[in-house]
C-alpha atoms as a PDB file:
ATOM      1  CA  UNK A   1      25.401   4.260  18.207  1.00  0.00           C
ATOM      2  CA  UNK A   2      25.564   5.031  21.738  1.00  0.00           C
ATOM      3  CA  UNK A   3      23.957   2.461  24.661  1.00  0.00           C
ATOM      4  CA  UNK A   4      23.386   2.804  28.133  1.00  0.00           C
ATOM      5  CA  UNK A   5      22.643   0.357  31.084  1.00  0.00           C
ATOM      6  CA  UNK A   6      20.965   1.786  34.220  1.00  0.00           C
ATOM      7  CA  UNK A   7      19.631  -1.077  36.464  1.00  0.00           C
ATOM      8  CA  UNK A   8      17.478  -3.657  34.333  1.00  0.00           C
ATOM      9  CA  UNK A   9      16.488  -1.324  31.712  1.00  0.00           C
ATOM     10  CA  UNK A  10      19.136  -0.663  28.444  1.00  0.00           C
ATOM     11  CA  UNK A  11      18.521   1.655  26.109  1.00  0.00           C
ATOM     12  CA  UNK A  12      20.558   2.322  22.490  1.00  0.00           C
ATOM     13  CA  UNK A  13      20.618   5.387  19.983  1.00  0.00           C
ATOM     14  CA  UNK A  14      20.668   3.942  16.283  1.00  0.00           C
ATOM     15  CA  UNK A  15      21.164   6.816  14.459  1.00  0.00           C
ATOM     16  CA  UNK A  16      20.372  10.143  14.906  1.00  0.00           C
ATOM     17  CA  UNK A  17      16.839   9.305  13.083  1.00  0.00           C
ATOM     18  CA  UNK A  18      16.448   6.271  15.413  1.00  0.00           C
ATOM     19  CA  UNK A  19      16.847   8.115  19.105  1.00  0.00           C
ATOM     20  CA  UNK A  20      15.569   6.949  22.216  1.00  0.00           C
ATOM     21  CA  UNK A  21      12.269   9.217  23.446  1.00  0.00           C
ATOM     22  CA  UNK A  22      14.050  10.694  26.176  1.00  0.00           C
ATOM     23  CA  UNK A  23      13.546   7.832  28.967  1.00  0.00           C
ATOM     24  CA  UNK A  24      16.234   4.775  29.235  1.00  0.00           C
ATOM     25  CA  UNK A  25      14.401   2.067  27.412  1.00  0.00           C
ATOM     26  CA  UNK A  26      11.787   3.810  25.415  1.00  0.00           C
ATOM     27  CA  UNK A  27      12.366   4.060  21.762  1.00  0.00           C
ATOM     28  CA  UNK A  28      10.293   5.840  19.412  1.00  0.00           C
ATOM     29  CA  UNK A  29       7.772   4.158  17.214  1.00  0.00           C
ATOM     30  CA  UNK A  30       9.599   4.604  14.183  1.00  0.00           C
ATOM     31  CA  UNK A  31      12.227   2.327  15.201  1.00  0.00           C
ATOM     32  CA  UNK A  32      10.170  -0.230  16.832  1.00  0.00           C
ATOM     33  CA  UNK A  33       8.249  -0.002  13.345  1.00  0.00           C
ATOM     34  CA  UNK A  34      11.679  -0.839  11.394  1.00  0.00           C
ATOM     35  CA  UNK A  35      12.813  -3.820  13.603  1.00  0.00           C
ATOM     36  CA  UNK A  36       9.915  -5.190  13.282  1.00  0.00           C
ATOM     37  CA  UNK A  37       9.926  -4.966   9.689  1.00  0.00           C
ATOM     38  CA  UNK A  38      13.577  -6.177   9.872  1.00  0.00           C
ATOM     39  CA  UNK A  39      12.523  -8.789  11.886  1.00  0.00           C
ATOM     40  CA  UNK A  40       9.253  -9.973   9.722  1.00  0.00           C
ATOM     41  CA  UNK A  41      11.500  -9.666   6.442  1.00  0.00           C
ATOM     42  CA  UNK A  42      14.392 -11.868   7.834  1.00  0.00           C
ATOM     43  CA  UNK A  43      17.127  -9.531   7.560  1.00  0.00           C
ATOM     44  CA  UNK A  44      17.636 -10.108  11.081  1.00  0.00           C
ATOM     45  CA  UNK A  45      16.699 -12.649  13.426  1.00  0.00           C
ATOM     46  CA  UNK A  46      15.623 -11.723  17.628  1.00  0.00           C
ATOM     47  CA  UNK A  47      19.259 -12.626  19.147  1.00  0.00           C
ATOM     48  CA  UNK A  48      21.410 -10.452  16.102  1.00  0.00           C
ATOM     49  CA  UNK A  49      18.634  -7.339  17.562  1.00  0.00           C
ATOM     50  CA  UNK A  50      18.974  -7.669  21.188  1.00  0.00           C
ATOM     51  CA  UNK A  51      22.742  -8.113  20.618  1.00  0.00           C
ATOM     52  CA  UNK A  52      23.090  -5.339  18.087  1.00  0.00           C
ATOM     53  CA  UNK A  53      21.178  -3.004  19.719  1.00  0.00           C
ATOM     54  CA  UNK A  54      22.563  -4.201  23.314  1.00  0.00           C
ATOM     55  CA  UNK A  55      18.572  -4.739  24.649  1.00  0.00           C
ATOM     56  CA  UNK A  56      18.507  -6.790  27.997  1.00  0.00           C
ATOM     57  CA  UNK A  57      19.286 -10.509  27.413  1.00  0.00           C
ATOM     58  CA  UNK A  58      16.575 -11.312  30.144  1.00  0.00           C
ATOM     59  CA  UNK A  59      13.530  -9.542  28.722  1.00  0.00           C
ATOM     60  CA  UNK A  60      15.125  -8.297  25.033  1.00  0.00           C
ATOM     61  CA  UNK A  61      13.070 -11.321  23.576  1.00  0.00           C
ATOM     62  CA  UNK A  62      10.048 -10.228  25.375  1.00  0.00           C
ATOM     63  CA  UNK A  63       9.966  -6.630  24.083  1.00  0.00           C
ATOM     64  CA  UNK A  64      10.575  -8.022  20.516  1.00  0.00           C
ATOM     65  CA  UNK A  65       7.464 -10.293  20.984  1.00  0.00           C
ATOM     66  CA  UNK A  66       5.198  -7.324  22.766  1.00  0.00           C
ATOM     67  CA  UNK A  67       6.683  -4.907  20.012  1.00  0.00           C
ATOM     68  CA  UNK A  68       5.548  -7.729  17.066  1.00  0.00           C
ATOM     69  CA  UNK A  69       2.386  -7.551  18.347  1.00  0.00           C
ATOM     70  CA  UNK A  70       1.667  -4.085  18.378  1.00  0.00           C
ATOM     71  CA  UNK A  71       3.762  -3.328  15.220  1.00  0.00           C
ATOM     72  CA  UNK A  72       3.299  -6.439  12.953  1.00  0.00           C
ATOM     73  CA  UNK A  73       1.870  -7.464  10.112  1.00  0.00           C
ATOM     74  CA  UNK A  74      -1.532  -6.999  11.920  1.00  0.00           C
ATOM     75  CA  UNK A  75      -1.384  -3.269  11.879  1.00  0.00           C
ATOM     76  CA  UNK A  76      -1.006  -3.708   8.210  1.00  0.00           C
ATOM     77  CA  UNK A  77      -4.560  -1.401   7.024  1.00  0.00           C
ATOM     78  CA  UNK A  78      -5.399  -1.840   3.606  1.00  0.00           C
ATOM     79  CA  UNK A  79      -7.922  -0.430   1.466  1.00  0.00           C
ATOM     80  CA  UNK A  80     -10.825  -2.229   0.258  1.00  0.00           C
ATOM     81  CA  UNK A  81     -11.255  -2.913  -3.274  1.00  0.00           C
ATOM     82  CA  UNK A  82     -12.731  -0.480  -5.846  1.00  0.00           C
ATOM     83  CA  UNK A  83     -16.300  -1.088  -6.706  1.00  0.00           C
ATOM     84  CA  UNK A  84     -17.868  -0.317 -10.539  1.00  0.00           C
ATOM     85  CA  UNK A  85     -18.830   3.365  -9.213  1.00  0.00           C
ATOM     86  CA  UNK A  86     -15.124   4.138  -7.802  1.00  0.00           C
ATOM     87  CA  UNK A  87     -13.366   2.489 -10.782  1.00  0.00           C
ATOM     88  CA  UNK A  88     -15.647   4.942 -13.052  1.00  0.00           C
ATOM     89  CA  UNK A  89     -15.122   8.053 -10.656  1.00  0.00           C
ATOM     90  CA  UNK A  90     -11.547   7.456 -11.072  1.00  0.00           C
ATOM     91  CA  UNK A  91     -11.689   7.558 -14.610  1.00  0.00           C
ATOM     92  CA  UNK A  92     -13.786  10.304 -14.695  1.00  0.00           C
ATOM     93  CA  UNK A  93     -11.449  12.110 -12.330  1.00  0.00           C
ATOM     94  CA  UNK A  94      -7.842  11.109 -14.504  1.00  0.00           C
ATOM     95  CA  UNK A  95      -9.878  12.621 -17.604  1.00  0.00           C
ATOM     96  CA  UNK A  96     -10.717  15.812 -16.233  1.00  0.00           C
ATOM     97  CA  UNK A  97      -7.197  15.955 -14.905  1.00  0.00           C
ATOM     98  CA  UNK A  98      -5.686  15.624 -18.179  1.00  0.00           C
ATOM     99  CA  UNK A  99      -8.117  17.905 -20.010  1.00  0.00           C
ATOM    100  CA  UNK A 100      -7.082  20.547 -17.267  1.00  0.00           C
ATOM    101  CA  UNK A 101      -3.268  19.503 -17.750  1.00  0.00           C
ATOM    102  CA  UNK A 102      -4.340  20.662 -21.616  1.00  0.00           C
ATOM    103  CA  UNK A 103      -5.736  23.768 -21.169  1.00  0.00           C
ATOM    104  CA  UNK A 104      -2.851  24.730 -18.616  1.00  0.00           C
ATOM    105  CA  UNK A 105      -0.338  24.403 -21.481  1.00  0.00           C
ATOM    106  CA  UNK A 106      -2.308  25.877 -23.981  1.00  0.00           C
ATOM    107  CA  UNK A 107      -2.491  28.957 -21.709  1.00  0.00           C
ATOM    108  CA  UNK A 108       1.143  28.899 -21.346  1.00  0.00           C
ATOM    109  CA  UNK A 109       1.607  29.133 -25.443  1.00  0.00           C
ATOM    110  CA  UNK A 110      -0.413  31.678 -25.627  1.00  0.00           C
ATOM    111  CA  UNK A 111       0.955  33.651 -23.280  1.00  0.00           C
ATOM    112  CA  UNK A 112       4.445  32.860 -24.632  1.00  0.00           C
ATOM    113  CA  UNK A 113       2.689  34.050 -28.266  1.00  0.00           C
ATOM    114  CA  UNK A 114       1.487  37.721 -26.464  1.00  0.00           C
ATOM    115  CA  UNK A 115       4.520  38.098 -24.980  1.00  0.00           C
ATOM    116  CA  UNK A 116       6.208  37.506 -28.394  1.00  0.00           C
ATOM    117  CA  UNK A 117       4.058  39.382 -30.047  1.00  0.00           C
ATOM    118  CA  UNK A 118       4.541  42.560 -27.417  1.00  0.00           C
ATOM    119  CA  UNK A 119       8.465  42.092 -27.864  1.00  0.00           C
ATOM    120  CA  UNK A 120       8.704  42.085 -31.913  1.00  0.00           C
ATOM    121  CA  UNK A 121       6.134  45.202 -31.509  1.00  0.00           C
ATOM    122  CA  UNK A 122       8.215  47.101 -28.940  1.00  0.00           C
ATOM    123  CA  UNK A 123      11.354  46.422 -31.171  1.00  0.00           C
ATOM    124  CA  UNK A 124       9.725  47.155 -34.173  1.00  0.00           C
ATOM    125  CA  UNK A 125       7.645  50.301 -33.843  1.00  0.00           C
ATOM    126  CA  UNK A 126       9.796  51.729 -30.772  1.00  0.00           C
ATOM    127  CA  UNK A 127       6.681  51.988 -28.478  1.00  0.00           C
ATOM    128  CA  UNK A 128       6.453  50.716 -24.757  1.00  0.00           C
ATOM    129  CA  UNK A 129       3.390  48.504 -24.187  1.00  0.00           C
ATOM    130  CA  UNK A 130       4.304  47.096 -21.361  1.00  0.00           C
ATOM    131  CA  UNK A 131       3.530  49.184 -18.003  1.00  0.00           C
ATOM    132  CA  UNK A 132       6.659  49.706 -16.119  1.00  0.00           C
ATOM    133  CA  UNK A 133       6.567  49.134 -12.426  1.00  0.00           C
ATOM    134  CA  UNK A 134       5.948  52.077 -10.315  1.00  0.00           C
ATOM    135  CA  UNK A 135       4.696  54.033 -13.383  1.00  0.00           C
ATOM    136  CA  UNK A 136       1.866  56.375 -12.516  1.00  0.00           C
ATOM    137  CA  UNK A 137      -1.877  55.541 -13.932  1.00  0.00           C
END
């Protein structure tokens, strides 16, 4: 973890998933999303971040509000909830998706079966039924 202090403005590199976006100060999104999270979740309180990540004492706390905002629990979007017709379009889709699931391995025995079958008959009679690559038609 590396930090740097030009004038007001401090910047830190977490890890080398958590970087800075290329200006002193700026960090990406993803780690503004995770210490908020952090933050939210109590694993950490405000002073243990601007400490840990060596953010300006002065306006550190400031950021972490502005950054709750924007990245908080409000941002949260969540789906609405399935009506009678979705509920029964799922189902309908799960069934067809398992009755394709069936016909893909009952394609693959029988194409284990030919296969089979062409081997014991090549063995037995001593005739190629196979084409063999670059074999002229």
């Amino acid at each position: 973890m590396g930090t740097e202090k030009v004038g007001n403005v401090y910047t830190v590199s977490v890890s080398e998933s958590f970087e800075s976006a290329g200006k002193l100060g700026v960090y990406e999104p993803s780690f503004r999303r995770w210490l908020v999270r952090e933050l939210g979740e109590g694993r950490m309180s405000p002073g243990e971040a601007v400490k840990r990540f060596n953010l300006n004492p002065v306006s550190g706390f400031k950021l972490l509000s502005d950054w709750r905002k924007k990245y908080g629990a409000s941002m949260v979007l969540a789906l609405p909830e399935m009506n009678e017709q979705d509920k029964s379009d799922l189902l309908l889709s799960q069934s067809r998706v398992a009755a394709l699931e069936k016909q893909i391995e009952d394609l693959k025995m029988q194409v284990t079966a030919r296969d089979t079958l062409i081997d014991v008959a090549e063995e037995l009679l001593n005739i190629d039924i196979r084409k063999k690559p670059g074999a002229k038609q």
